[in-house]
C-alpha atoms as a PDB file:
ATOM      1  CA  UNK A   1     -25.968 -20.292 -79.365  1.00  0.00           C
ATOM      2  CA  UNK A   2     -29.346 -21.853 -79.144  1.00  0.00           C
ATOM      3  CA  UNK A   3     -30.334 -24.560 -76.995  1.00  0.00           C
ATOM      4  CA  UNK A   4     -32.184 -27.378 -78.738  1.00  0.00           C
ATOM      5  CA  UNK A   5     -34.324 -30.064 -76.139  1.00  0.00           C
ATOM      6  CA  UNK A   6     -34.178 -33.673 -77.238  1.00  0.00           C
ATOM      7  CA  UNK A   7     -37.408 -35.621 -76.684  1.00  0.00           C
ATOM      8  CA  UNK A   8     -37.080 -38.981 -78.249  1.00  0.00           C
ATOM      9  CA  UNK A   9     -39.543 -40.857 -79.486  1.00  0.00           C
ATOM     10  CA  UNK A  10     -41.285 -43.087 -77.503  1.00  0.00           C
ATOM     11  CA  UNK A  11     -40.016 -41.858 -74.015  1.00  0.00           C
ATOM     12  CA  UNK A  12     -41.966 -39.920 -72.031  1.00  0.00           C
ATOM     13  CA  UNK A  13     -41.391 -36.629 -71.199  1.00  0.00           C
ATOM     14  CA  UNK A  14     -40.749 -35.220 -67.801  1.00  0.00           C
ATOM     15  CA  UNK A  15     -41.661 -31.884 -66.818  1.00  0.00           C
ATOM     16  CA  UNK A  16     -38.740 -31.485 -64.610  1.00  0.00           C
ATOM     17  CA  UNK A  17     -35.519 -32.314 -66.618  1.00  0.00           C
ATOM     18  CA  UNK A  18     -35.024 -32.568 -70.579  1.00  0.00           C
ATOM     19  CA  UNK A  19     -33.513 -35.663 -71.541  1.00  0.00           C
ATOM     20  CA  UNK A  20     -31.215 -34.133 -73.784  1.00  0.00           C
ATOM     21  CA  UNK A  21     -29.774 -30.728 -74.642  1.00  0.00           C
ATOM     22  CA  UNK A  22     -28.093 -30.158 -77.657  1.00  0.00           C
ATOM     23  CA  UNK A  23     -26.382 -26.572 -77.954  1.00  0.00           C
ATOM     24  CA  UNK A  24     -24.035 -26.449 -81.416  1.00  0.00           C
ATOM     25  CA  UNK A  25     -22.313 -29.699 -82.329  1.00  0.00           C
ATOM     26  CA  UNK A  26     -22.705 -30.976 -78.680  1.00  0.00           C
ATOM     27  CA  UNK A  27     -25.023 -32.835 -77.050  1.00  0.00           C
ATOM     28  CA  UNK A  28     -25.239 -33.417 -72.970  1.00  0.00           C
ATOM     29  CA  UNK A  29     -28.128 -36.386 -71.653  1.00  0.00           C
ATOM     30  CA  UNK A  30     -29.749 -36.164 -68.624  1.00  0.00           C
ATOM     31  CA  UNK A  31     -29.016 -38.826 -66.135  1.00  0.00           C
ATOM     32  CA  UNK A  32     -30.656 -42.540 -67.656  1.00  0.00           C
ATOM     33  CA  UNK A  33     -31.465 -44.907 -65.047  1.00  0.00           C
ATOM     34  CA  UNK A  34     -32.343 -48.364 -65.890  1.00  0.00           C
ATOM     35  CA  UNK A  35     -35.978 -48.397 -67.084  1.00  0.00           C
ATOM     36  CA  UNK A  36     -37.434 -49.392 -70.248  1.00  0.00           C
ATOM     37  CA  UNK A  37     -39.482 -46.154 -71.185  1.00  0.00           C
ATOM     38  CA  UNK A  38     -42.311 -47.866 -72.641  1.00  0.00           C
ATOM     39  CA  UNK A  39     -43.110 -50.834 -70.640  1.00  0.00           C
ATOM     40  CA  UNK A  40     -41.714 -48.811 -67.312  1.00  0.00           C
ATOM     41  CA  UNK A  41     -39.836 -52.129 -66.263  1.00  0.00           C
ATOM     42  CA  UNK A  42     -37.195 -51.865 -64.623  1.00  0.00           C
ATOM     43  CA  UNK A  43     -34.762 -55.030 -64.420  1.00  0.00           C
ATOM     44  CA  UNK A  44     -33.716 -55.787 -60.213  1.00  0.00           C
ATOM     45  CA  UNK A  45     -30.029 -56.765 -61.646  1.00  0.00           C
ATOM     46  CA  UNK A  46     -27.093 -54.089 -62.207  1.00  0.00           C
ATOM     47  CA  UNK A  47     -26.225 -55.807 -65.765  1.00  0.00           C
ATOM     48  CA  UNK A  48     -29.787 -55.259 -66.946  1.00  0.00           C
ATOM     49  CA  UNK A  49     -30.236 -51.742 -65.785  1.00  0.00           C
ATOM     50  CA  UNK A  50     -26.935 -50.431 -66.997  1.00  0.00           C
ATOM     51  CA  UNK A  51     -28.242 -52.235 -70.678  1.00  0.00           C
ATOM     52  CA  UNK A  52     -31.712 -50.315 -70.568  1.00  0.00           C
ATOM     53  CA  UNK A  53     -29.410 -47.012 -69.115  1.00  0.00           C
ATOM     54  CA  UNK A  54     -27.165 -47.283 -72.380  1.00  0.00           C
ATOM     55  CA  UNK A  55     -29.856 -47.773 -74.323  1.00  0.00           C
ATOM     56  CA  UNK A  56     -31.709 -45.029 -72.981  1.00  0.00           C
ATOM     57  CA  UNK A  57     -28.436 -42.451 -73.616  1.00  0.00           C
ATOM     58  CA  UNK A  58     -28.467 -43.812 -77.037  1.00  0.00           C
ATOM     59  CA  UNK A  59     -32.051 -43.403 -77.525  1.00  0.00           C
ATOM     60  CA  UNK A  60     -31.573 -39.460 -76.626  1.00  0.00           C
ATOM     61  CA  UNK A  61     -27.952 -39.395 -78.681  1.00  0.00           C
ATOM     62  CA  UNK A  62     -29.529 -40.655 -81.817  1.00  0.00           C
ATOM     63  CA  UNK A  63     -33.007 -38.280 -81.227  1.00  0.00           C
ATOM     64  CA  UNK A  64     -30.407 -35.372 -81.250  1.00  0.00           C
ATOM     65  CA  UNK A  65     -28.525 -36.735 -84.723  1.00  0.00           C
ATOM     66  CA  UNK A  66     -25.183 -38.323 -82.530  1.00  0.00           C
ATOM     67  CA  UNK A  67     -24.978 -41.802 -81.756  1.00  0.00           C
ATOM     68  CA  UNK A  68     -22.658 -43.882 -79.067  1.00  0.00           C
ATOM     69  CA  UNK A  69     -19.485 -43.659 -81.629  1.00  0.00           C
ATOM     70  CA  UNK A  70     -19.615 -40.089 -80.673  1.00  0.00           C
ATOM     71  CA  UNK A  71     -19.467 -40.114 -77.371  1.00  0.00           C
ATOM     72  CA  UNK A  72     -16.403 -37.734 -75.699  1.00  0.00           C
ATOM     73  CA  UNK A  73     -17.203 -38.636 -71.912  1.00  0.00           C
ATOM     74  CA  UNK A  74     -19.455 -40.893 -69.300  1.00  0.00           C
ATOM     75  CA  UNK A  75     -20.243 -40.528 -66.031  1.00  0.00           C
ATOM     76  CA  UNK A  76     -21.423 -43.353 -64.319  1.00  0.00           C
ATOM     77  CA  UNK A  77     -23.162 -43.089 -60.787  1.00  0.00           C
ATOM     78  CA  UNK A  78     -23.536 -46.347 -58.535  1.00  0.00           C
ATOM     79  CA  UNK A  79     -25.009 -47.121 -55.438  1.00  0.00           C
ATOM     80  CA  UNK A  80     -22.275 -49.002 -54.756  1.00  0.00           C
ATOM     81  CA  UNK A  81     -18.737 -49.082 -56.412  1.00  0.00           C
ATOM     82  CA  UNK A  82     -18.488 -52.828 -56.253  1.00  0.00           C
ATOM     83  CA  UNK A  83     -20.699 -52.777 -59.043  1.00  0.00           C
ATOM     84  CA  UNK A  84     -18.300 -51.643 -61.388  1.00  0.00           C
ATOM     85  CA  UNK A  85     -16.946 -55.089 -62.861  1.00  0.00           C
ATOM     86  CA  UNK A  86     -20.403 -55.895 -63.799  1.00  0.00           C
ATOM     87  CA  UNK A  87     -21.286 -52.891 -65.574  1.00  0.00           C
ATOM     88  CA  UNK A  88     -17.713 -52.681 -67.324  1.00  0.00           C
ATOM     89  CA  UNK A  89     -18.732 -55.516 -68.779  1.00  0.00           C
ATOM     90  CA  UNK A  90     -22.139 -54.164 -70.353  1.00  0.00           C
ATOM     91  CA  UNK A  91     -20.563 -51.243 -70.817  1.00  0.00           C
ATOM     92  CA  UNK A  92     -17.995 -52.863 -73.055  1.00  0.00           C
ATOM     93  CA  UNK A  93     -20.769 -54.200 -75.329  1.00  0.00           C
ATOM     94  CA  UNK A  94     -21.489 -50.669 -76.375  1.00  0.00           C
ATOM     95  CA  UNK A  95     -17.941 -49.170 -76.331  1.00  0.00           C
ATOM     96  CA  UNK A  96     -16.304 -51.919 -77.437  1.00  0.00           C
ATOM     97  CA  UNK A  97     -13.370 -49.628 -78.882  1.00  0.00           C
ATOM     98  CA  UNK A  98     -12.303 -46.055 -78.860  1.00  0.00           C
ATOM     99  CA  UNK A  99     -13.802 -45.432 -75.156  1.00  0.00           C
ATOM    100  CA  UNK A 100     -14.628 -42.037 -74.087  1.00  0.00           C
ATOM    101  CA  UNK A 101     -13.734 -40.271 -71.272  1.00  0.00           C
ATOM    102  CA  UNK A 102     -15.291 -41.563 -68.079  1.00  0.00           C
ATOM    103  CA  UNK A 103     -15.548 -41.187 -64.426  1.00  0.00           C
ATOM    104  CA  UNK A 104     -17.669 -43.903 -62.152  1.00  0.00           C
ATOM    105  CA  UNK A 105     -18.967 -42.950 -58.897  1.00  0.00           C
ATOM    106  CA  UNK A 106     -19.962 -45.293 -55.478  1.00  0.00           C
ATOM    107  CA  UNK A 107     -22.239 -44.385 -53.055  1.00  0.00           C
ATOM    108  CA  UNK A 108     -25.483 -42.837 -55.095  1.00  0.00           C
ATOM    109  CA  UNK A 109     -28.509 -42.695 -53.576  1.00  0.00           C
ATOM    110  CA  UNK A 110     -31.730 -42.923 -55.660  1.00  0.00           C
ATOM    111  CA  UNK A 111     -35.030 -44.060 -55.765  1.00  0.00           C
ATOM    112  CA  UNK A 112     -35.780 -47.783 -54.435  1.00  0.00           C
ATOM    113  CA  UNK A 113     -34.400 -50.213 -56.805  1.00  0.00           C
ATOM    114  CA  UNK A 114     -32.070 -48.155 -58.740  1.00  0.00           C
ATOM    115  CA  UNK A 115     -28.705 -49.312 -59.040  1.00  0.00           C
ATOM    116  CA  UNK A 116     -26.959 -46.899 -61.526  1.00  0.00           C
ATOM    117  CA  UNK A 117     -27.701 -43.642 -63.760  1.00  0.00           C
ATOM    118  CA  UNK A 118     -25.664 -42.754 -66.703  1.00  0.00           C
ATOM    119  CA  UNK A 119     -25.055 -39.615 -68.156  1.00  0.00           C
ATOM    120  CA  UNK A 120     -22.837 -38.595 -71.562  1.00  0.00           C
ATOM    121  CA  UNK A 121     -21.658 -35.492 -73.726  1.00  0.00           C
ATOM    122  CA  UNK A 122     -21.298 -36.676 -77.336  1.00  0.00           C
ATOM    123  CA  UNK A 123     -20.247 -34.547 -80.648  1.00  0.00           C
ATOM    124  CA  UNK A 124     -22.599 -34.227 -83.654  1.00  0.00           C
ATOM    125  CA  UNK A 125     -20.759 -35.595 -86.623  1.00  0.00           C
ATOM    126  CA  UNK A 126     -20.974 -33.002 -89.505  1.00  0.00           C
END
């Protein structure tokens, strides 16, 4: 099958990672951290970056002609697992029902300032 890279609009692209791959009637993101990839601000609080990561992933899902509703599985990387509660509840607002699979992580290390990167495989809907 052939590979198809997803480069939404508006974000930029990186020459070391595609933000999306879509091979058949699946689609796998690339990890989204929390920054808005236009203005490059990032928020400093875990409930704002997990927002702007979801947003990302659904930025790339919709690029690739999936959305959120499609989403099979999640994996959620923290720098610390304590900050699960607060993203469950962000998360929430965009799986409100129906959640996919998911694993969450503690103890990521990333760049200075990041507090969580989110990654998902969705189906295309024929």
């Amino acid at each position: 099958m052939k590979r198809q890279i997803i480069q939404p609009p508006g974000m930029p692209s990186n020459r070391v990672l595609s933000h999306g791959v879509r091979v058949g009637d699946f689609i796998w993101t690339a990890g989204a951290i929390g920054r808005d990839p236009v203005t490059g601000a990032m928020p400093e609080d875990i409930r704002g970056q997990t927002r702007q990561a979801l947003s990302n992933v659904r930025a790339v899902l919709e690029a690739g002609g999936s959305s959120l509703a499609s989403v099979v599985k999640v994996n959620i990387y923290l720098t610390e697992i304590t900050l699960r509660d607060a993203v469950n509840e962000v998360y929430l607002e965009f799986f409100p029902s129906e959640q996919p699979g998911r694993t969450a992580i503690g103890g990521a290390q990333f760049a200075a300032g990041v507090l969580v990167e989110i990654e998902a495989v969705a189906v295309v809907e024929s």
